[in-house]
N, C-alpha and C. Protein backbone atom coordinates (compact mmCIF):
# COMPACT_ATOMS: atom_id res chain seq x y z
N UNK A 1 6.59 1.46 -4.53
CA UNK A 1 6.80 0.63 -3.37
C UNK A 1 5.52 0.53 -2.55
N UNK A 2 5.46 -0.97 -1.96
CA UNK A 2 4.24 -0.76 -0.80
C UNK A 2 4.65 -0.17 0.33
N UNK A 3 4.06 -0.87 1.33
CA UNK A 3 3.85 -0.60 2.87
C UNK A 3 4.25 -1.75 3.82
N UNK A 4 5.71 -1.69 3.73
CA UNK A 4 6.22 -2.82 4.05
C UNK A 4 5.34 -2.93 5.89
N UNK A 5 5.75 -3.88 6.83
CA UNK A 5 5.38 -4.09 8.10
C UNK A 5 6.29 -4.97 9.31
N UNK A 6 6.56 -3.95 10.16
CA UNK A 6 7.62 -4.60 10.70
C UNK A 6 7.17 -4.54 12.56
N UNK A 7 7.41 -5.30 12.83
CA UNK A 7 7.35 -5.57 14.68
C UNK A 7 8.67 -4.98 14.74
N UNK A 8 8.93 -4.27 15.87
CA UNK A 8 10.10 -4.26 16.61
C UNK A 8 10.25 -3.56 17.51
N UNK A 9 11.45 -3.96 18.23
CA UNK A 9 11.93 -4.51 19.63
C UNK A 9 11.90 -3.01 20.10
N UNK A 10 12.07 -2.41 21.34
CA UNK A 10 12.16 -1.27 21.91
C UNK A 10 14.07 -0.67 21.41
N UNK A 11 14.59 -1.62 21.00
CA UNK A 11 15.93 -1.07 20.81
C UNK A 11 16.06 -1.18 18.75
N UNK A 12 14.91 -0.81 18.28
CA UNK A 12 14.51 -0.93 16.68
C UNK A 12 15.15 -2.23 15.91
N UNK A 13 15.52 -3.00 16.85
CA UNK A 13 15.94 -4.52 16.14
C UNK A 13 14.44 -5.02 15.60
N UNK A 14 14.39 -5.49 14.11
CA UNK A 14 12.92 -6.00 13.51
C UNK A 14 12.98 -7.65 13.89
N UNK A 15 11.60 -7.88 14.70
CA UNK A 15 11.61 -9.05 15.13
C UNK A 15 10.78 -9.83 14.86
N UNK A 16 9.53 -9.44 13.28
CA UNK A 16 8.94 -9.71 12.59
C UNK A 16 8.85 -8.69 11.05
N UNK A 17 8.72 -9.39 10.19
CA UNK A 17 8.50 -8.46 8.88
C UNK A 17 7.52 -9.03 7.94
N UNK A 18 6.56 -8.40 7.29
CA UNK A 18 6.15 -8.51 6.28
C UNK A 18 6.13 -7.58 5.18
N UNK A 19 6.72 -8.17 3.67
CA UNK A 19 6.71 -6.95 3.02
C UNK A 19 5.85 -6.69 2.06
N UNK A 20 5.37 -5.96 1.23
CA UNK A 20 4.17 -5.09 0.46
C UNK A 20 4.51 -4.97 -0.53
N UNK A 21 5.70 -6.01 -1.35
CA UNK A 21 6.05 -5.92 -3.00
C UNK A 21 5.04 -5.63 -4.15
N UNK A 22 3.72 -5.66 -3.79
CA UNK A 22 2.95 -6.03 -4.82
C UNK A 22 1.78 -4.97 -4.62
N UNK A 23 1.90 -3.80 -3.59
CA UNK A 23 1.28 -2.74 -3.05
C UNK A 23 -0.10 -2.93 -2.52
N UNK A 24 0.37 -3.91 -2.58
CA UNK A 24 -1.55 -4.32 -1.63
C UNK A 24 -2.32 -3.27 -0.76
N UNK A 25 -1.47 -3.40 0.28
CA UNK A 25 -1.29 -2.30 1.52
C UNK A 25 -1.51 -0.48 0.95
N UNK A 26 -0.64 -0.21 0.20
CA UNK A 26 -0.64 1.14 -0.28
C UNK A 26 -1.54 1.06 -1.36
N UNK A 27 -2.20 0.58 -2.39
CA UNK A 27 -3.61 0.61 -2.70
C UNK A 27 -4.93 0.87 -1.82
N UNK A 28 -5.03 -0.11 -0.95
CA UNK A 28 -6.20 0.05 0.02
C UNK A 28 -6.25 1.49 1.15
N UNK A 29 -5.08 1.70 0.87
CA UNK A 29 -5.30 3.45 1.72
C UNK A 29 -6.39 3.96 1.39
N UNK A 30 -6.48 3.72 -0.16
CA UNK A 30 -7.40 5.15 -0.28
C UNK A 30 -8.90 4.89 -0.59
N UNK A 31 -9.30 3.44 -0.43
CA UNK A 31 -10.72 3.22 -0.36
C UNK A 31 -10.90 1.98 0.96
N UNK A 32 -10.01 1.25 0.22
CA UNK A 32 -10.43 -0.38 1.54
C UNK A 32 -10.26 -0.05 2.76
N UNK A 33 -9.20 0.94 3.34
CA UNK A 33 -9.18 0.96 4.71
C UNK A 33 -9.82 2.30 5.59
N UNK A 34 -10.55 2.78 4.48
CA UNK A 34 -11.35 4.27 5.02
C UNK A 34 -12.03 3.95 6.19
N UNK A 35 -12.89 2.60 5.94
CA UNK A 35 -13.58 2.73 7.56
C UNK A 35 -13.17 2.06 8.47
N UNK A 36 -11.74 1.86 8.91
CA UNK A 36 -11.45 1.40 9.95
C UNK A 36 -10.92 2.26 10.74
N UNK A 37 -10.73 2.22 12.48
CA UNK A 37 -10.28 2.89 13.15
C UNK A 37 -8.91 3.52 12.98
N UNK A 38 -8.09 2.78 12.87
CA UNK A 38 -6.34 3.12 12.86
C UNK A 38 -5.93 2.67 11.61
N UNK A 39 -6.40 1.75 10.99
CA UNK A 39 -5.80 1.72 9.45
C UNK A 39 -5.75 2.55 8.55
N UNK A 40 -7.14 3.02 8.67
CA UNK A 40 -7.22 4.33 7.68
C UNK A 40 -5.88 5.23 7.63
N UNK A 41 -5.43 5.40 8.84
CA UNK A 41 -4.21 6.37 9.09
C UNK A 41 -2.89 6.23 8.33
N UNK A 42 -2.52 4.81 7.49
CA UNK A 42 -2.28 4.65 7.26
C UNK A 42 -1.52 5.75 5.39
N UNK A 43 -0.33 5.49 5.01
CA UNK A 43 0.03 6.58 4.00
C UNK A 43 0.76 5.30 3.57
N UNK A 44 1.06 5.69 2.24
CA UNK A 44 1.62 5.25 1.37
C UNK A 44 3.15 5.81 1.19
N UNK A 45 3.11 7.13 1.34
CA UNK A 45 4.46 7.54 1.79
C UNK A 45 5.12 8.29 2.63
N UNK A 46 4.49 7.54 3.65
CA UNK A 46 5.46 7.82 5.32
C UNK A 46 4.96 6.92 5.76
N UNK A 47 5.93 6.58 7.41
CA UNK A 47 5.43 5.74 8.22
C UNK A 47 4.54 6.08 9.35
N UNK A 48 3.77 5.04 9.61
CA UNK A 48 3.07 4.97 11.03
C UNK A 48 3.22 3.99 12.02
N UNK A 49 3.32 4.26 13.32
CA UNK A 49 3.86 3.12 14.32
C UNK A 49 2.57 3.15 15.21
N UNK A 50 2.43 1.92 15.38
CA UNK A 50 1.27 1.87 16.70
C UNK A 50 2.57 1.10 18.41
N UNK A 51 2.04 1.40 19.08
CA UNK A 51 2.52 1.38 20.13
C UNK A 51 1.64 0.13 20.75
N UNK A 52 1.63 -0.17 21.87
CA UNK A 52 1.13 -1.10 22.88
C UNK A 52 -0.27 -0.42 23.55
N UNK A 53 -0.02 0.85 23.55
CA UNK A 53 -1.40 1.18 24.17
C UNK A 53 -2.49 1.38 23.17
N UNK A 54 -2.15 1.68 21.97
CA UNK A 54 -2.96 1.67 21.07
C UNK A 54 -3.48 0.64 20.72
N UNK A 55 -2.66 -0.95 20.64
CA UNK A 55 -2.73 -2.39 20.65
C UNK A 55 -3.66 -2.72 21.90
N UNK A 56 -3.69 -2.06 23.06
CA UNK A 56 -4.60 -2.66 24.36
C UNK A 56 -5.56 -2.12 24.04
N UNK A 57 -6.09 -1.27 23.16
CA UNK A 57 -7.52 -1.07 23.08
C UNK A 57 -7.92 -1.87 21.89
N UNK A 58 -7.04 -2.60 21.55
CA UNK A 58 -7.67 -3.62 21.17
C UNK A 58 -8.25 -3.01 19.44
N UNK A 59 -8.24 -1.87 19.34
CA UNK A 59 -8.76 -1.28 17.62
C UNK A 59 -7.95 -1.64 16.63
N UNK A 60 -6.57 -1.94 16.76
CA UNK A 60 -5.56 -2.35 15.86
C UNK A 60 -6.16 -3.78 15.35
N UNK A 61 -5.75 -4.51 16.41
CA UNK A 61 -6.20 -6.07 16.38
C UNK A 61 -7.99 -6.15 15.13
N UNK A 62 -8.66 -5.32 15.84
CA UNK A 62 -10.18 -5.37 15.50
C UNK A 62 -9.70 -4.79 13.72
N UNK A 63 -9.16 -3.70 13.38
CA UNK A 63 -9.00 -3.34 12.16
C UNK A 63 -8.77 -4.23 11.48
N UNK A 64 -7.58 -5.22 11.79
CA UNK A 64 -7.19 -6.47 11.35
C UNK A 64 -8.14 -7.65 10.52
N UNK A 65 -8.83 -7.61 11.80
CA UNK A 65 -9.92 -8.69 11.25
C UNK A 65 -10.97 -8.54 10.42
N UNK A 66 -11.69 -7.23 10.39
CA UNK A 66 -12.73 -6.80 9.80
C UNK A 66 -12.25 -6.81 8.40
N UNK A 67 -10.71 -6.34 7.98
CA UNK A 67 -10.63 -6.14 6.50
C UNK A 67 -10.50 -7.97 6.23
N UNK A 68 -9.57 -8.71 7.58
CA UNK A 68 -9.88 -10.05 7.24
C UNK A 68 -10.97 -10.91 6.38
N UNK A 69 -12.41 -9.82 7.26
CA UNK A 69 -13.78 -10.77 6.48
C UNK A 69 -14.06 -9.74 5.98
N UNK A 70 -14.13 -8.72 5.38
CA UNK A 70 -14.65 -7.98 4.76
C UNK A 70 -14.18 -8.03 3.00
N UNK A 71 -12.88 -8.73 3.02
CA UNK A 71 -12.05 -9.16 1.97
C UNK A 71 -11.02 -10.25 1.70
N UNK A 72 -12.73 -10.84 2.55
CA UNK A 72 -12.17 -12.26 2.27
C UNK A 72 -11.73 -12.69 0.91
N UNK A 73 -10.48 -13.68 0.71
CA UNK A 73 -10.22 -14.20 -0.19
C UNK A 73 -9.41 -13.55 -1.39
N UNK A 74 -9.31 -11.78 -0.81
CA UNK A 74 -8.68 -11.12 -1.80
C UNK A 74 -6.99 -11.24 -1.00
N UNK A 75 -6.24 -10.39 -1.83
CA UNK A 75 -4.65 -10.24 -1.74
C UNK A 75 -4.51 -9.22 -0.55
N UNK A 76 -5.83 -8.54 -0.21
CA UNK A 76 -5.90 -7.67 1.12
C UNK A 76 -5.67 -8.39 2.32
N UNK A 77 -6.72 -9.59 2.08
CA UNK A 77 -7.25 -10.32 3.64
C UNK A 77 -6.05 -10.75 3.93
N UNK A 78 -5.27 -11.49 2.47
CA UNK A 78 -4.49 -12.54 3.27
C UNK A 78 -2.77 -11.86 3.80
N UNK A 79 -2.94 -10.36 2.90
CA UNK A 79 -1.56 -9.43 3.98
C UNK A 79 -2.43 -9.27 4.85
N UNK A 80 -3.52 -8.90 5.12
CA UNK A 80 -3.74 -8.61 6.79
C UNK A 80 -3.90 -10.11 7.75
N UNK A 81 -3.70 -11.13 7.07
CA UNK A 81 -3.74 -12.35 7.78
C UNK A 81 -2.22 -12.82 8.42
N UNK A 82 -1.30 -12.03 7.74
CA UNK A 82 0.12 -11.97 8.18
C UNK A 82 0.26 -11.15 8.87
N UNK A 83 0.01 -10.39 9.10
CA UNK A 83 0.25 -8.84 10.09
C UNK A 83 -0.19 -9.33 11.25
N UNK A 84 -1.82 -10.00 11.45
CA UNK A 84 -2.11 -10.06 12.59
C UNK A 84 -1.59 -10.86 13.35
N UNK A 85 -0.87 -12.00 13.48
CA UNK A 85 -0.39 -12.63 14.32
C UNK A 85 1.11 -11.11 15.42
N UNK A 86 1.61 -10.12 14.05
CA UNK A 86 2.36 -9.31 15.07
C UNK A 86 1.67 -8.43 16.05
N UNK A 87 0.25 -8.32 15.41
CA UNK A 87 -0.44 -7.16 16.32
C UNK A 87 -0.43 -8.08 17.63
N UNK A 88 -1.10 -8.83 17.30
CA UNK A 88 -1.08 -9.70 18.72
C UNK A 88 -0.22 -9.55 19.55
N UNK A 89 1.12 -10.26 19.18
CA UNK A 89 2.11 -10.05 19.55
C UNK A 89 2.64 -8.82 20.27
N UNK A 90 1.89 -7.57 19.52
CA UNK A 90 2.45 -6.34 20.46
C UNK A 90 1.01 -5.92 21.41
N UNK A 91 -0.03 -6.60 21.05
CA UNK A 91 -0.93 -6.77 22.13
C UNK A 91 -0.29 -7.10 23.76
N UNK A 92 0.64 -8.36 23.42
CA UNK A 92 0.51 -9.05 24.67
C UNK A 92 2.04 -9.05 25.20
N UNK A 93 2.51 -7.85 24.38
CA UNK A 93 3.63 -7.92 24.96
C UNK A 93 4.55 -6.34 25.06
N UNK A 94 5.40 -6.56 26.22
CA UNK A 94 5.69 -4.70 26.16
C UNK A 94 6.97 -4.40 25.17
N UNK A 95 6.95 -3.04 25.35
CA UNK A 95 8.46 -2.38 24.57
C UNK A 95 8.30 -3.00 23.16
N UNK A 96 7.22 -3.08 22.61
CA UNK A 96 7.14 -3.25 20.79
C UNK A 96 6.71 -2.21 19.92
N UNK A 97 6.76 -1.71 19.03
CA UNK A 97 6.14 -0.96 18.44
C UNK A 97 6.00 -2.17 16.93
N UNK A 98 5.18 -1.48 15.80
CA UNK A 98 4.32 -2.14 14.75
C UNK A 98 4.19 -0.98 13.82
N UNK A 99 5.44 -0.97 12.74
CA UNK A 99 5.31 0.02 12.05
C UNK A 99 5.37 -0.53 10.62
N UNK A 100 4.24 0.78 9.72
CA UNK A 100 3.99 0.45 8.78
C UNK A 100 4.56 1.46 7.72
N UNK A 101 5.82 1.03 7.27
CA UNK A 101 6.70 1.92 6.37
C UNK A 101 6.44 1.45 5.14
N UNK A 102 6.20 3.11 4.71
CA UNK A 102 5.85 3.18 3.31
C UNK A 102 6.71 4.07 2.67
N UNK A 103 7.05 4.25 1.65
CA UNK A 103 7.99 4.76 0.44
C UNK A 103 8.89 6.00 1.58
């Protein structure tokens, strides 16, 4: 299994999803996302949630983009091209969390 990705609500209703059928996400753990701030943190089998304050510093969002151009054009960029519209989303908005469940 991948690393599925889900927005949701402060009461765990999912109010965005993307899922990781094809392990994109849980591949790149262990080389593509080494040098980013908060991605790296990322596991293949457990979850990780980022919160809103972690989203206001803005490193989530930035992780986002860098694997954006850093891999461009691969099956990486374009799951992280879906994700980011939720980071945003819990950028600019309260009571969200952004969790990335894996196996």
């Amino acid at each position: 299994m991948g690393i599925d990705v889900r927005l949701e609500g402060e009461d765990g209703r999912v109010l965005e999803e993307v899922g990781d059928g094809r392990m994109v996400l849980a591949r790149a753990c262990q080389a593509s996302l080494a040098g980013t701030r908060l991605l790296r943190y990322l596991m293949p089998y457990g979850d990780t949630v980022f919160n809103q304050a972690q989203a206001q510093a803005q490193d989530l969002r930035d992780d986002i983009r860098e694997v954006m151009r850093e891999h461009s054009g691969t099956p990486l960029a374009d799951m992280a091209s879906r994700i980011e519209p939720m980071a945003e989303r819990l950028l600019s908005e309260t009571h969200l969390y952004l969790w990335f469940v894996g196996d």
